[in-house]
N, C-alpha and C. Protein backbone atom coordinates (compact mmCIF):
# COMPACT_ATOMS: atom_id res chain seq x y z
N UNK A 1 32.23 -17.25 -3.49
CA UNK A 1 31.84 -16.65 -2.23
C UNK A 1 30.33 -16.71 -2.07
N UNK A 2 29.83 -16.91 -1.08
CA UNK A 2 28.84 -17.13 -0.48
C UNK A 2 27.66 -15.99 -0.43
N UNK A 3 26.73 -15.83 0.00
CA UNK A 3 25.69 -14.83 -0.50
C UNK A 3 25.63 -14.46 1.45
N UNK A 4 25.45 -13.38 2.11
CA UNK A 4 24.90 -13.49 3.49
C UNK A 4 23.47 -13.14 3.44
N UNK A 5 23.17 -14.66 3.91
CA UNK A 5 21.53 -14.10 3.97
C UNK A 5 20.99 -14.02 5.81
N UNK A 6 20.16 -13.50 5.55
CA UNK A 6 19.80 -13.22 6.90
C UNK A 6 18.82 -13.93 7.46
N UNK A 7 18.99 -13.95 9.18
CA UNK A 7 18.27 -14.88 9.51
C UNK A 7 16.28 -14.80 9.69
N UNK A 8 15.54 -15.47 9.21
CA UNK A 8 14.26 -15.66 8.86
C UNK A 8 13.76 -16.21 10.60
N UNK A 9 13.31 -15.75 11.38
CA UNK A 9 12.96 -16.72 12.61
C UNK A 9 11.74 -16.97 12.66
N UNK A 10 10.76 -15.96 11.54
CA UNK A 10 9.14 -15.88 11.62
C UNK A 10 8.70 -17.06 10.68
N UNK A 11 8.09 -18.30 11.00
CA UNK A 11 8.02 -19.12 9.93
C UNK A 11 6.47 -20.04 9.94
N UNK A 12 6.17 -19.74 8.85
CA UNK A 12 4.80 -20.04 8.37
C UNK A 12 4.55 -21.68 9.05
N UNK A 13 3.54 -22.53 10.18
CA UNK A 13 3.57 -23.64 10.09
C UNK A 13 2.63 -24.40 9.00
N UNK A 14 2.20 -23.17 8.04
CA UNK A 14 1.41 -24.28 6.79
C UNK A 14 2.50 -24.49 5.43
N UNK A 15 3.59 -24.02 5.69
CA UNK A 15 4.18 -24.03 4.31
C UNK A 15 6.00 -23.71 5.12
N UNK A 16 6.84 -23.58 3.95
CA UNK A 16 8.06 -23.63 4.05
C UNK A 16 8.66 -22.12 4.40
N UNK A 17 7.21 -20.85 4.18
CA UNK A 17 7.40 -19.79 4.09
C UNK A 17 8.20 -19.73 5.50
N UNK A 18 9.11 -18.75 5.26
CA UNK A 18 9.89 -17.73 6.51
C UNK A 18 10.21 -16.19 6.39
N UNK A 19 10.25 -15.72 7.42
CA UNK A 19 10.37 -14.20 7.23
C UNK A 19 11.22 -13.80 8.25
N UNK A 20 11.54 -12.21 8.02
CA UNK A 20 13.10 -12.04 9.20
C UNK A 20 11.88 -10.61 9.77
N UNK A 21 10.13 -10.50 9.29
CA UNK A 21 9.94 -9.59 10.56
C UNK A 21 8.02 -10.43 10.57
N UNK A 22 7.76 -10.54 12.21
CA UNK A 22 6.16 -10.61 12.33
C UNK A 22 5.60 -10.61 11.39
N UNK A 23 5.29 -8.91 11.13
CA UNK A 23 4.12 -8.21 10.05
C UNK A 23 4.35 -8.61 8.85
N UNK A 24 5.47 -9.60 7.94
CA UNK A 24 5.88 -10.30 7.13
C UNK A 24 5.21 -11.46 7.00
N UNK A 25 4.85 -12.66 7.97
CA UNK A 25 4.50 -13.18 8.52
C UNK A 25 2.89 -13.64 8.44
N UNK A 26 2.95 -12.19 8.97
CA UNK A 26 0.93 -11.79 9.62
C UNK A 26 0.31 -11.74 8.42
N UNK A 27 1.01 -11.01 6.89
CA UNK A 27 0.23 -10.89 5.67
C UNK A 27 0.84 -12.31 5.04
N UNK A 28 1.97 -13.05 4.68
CA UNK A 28 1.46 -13.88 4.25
C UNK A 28 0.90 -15.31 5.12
N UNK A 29 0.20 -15.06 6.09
CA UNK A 29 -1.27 -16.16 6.46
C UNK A 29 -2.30 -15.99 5.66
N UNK A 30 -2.25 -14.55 5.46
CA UNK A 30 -3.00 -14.31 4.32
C UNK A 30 -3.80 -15.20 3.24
N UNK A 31 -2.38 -15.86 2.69
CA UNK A 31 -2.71 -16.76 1.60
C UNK A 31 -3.61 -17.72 1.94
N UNK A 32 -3.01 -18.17 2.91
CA UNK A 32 -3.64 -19.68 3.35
C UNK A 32 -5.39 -19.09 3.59
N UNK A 33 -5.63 -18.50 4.51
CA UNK A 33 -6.72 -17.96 5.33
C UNK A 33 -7.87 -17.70 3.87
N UNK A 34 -7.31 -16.75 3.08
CA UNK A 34 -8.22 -16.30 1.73
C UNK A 34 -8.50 -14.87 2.44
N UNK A 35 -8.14 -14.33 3.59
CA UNK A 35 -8.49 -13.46 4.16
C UNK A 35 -8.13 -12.36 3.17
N UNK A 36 -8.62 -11.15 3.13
CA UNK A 36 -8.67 -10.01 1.77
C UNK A 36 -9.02 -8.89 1.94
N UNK A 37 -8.20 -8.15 3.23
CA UNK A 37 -8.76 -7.22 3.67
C UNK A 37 -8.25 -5.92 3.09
N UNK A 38 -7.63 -5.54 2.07
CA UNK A 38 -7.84 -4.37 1.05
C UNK A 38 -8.72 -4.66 0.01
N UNK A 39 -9.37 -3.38 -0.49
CA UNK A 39 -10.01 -3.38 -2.02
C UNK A 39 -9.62 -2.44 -2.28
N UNK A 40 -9.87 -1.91 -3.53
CA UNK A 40 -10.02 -1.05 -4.52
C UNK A 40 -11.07 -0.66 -4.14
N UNK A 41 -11.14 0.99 -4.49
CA UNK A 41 -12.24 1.98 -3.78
C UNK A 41 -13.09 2.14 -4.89
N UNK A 42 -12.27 1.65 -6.16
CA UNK A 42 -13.15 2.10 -7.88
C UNK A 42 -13.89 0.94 -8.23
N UNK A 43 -13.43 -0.52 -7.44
CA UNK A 43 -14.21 -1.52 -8.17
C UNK A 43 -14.44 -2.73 -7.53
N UNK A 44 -14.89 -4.08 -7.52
CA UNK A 44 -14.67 -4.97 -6.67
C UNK A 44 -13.24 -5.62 -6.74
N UNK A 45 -11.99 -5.17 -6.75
CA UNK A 45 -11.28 -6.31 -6.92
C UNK A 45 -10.73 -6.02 -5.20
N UNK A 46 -10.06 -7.25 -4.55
CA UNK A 46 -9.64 -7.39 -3.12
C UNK A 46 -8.51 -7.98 -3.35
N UNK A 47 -7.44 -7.93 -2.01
CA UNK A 47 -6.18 -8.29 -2.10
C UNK A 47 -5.72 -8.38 -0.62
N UNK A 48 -5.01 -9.52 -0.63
CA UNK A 48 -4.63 -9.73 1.09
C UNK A 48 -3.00 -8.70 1.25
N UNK A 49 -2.49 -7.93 0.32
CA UNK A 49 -1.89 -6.89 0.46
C UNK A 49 -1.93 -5.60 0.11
N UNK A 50 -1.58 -4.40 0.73
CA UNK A 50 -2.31 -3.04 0.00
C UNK A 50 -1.35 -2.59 -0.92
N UNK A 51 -0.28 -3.40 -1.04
CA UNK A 51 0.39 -3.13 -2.56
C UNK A 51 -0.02 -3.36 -3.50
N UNK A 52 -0.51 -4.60 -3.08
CA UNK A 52 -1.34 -5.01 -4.58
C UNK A 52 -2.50 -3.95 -5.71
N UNK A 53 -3.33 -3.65 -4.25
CA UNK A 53 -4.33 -2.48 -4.73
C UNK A 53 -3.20 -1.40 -5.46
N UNK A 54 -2.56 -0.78 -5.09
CA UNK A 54 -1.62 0.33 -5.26
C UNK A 54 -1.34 0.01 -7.33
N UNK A 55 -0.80 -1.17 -7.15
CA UNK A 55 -0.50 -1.92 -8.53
C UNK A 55 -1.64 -2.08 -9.64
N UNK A 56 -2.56 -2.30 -8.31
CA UNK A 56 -3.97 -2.56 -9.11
C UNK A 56 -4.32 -0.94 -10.08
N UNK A 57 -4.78 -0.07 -8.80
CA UNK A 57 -4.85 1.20 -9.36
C UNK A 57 -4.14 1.70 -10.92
N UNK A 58 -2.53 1.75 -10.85
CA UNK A 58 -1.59 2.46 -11.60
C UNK A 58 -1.75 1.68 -12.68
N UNK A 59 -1.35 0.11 -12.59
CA UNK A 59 -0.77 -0.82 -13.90
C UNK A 59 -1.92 -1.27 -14.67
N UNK A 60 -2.99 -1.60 -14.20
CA UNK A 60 -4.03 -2.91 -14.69
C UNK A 60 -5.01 -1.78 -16.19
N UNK A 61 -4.67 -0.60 -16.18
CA UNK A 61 -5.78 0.52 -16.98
C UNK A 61 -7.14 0.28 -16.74
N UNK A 62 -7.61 -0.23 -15.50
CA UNK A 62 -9.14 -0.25 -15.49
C UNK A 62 -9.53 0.68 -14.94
N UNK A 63 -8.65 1.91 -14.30
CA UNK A 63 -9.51 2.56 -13.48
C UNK A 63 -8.16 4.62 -14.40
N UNK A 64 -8.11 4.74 -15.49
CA UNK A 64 -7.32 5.41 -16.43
C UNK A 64 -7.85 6.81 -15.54
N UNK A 65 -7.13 7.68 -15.56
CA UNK A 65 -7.56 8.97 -15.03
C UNK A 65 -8.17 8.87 -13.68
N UNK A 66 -7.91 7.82 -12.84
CA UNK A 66 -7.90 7.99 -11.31
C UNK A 66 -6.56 8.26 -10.86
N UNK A 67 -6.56 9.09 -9.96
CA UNK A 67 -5.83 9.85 -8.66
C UNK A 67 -5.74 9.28 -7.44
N UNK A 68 -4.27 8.20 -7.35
CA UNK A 68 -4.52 8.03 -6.35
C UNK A 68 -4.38 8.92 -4.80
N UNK A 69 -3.99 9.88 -5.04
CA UNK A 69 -3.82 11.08 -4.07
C UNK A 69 -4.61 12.28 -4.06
N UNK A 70 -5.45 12.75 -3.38
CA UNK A 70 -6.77 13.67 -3.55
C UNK A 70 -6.69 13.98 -2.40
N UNK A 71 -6.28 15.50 -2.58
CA UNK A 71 -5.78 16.90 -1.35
C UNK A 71 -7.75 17.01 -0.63
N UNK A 72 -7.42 17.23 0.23
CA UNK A 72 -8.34 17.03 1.11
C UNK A 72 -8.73 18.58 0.97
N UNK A 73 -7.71 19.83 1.03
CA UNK A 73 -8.19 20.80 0.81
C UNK A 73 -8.21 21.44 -0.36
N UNK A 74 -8.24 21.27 -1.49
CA UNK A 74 -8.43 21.36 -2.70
C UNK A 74 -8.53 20.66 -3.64
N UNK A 75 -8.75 20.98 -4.99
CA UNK A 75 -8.83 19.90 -6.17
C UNK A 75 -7.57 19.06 -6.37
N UNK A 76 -6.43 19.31 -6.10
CA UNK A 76 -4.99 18.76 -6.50
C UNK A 76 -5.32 17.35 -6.37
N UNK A 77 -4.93 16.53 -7.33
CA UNK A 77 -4.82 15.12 -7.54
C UNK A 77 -3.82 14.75 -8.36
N UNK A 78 -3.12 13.45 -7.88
CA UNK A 78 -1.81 12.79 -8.59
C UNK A 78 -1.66 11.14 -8.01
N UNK A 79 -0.75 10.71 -8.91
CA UNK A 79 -0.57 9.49 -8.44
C UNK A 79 0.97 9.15 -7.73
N UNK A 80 1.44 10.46 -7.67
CA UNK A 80 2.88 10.32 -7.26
C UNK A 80 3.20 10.81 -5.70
N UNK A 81 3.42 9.58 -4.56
CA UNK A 81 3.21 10.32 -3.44
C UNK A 81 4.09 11.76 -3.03
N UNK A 82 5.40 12.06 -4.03
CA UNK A 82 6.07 12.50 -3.47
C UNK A 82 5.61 14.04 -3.74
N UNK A 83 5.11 13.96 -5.26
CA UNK A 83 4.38 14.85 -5.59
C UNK A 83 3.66 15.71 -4.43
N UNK A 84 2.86 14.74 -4.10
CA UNK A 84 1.74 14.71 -3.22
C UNK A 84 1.73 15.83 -1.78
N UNK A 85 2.79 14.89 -1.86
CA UNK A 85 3.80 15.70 -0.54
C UNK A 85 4.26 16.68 0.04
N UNK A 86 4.51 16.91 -1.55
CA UNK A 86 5.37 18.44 -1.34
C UNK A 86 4.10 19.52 -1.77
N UNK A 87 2.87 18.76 -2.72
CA UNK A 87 2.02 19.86 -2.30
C UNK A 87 1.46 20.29 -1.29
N UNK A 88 1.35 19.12 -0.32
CA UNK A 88 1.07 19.75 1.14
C UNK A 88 2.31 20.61 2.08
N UNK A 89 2.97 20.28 1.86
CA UNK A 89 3.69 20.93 2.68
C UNK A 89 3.67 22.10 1.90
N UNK A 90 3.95 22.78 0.52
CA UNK A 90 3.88 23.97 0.24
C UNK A 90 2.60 24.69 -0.01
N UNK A 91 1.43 24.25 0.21
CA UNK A 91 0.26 24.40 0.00
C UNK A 91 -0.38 24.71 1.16
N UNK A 92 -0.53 23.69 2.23
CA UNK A 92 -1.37 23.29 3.18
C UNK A 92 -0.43 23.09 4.18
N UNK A 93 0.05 23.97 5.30
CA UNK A 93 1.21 23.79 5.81
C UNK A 93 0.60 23.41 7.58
N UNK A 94 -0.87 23.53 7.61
CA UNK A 94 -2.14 22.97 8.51
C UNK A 94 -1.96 21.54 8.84
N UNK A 95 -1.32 20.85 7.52
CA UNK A 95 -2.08 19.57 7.56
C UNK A 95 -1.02 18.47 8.64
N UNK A 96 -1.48 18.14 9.76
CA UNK A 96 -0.56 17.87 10.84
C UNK A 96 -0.18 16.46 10.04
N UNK A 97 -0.13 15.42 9.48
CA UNK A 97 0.06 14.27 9.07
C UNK A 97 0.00 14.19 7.67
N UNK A 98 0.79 15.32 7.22
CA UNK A 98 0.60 14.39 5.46
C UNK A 98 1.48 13.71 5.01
N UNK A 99 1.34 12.61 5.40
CA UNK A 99 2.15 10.78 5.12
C UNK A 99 0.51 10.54 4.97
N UNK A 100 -0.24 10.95 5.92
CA UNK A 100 -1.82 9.88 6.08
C UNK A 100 -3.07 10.98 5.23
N UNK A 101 -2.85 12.02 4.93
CA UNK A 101 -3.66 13.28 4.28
C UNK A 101 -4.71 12.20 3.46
N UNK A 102 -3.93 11.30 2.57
CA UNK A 102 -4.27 10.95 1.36
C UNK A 102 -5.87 10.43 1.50
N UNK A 103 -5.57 9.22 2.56
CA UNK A 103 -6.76 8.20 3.47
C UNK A 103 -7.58 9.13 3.62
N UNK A 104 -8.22 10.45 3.76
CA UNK A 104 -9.34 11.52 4.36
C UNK A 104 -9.48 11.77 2.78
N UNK A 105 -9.28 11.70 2.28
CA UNK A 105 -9.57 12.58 0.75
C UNK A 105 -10.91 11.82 0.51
């Protein structure tokens, strides 16, 4: 039996790449371009995706005892968004957007 894959309509004209959304698409031109519009806030490294940074942060140990989550209204820091999360909401019940809290820290 057969696998159902789904249909890809977004398709790279420098390469074989395809994608089934735009914004799929839009980051990998990326490659081609060299374009590199995330960094790391701790060091020079850049990345044409902000996962990468994310990966960068947690996995690589260059940056050991950074937080990537830092409460805007207090000391609380973690690397776990969900963590994160629920300290705002039980903490800081003010904070109209904490999905985005993190970005102001």
């Amino acid at each position: 039996m057969g696998m159902c894959k789904r249909e890809r309509p977004f398709k790279c004209k420098l390469c074989n790449f395809a994608s089934t959304t735009q914004s799929h698409l839009s980051r990998h031109k990326r490659v081609h371009t060299g374009e590199k519009p995330y960094r790391c806030p701790w060091c020079d490294y850049r990345s044409n995706c902000a996962e990468n940074i994310r990966k960068h942060i947690l996995h690589t140990g260059k940056h050991e005892g950074v937080k990537m989550y830092n409460c805007p209204k207090c000391t609380y820091a973690t690397n776990s968004p969900m963590e994160f999360r629920n300290h705002l909401k039980d903490n800081h019940s003010d904070i109209e957007n904490p999905d985005l809290a993190y970005l102001h820290a």
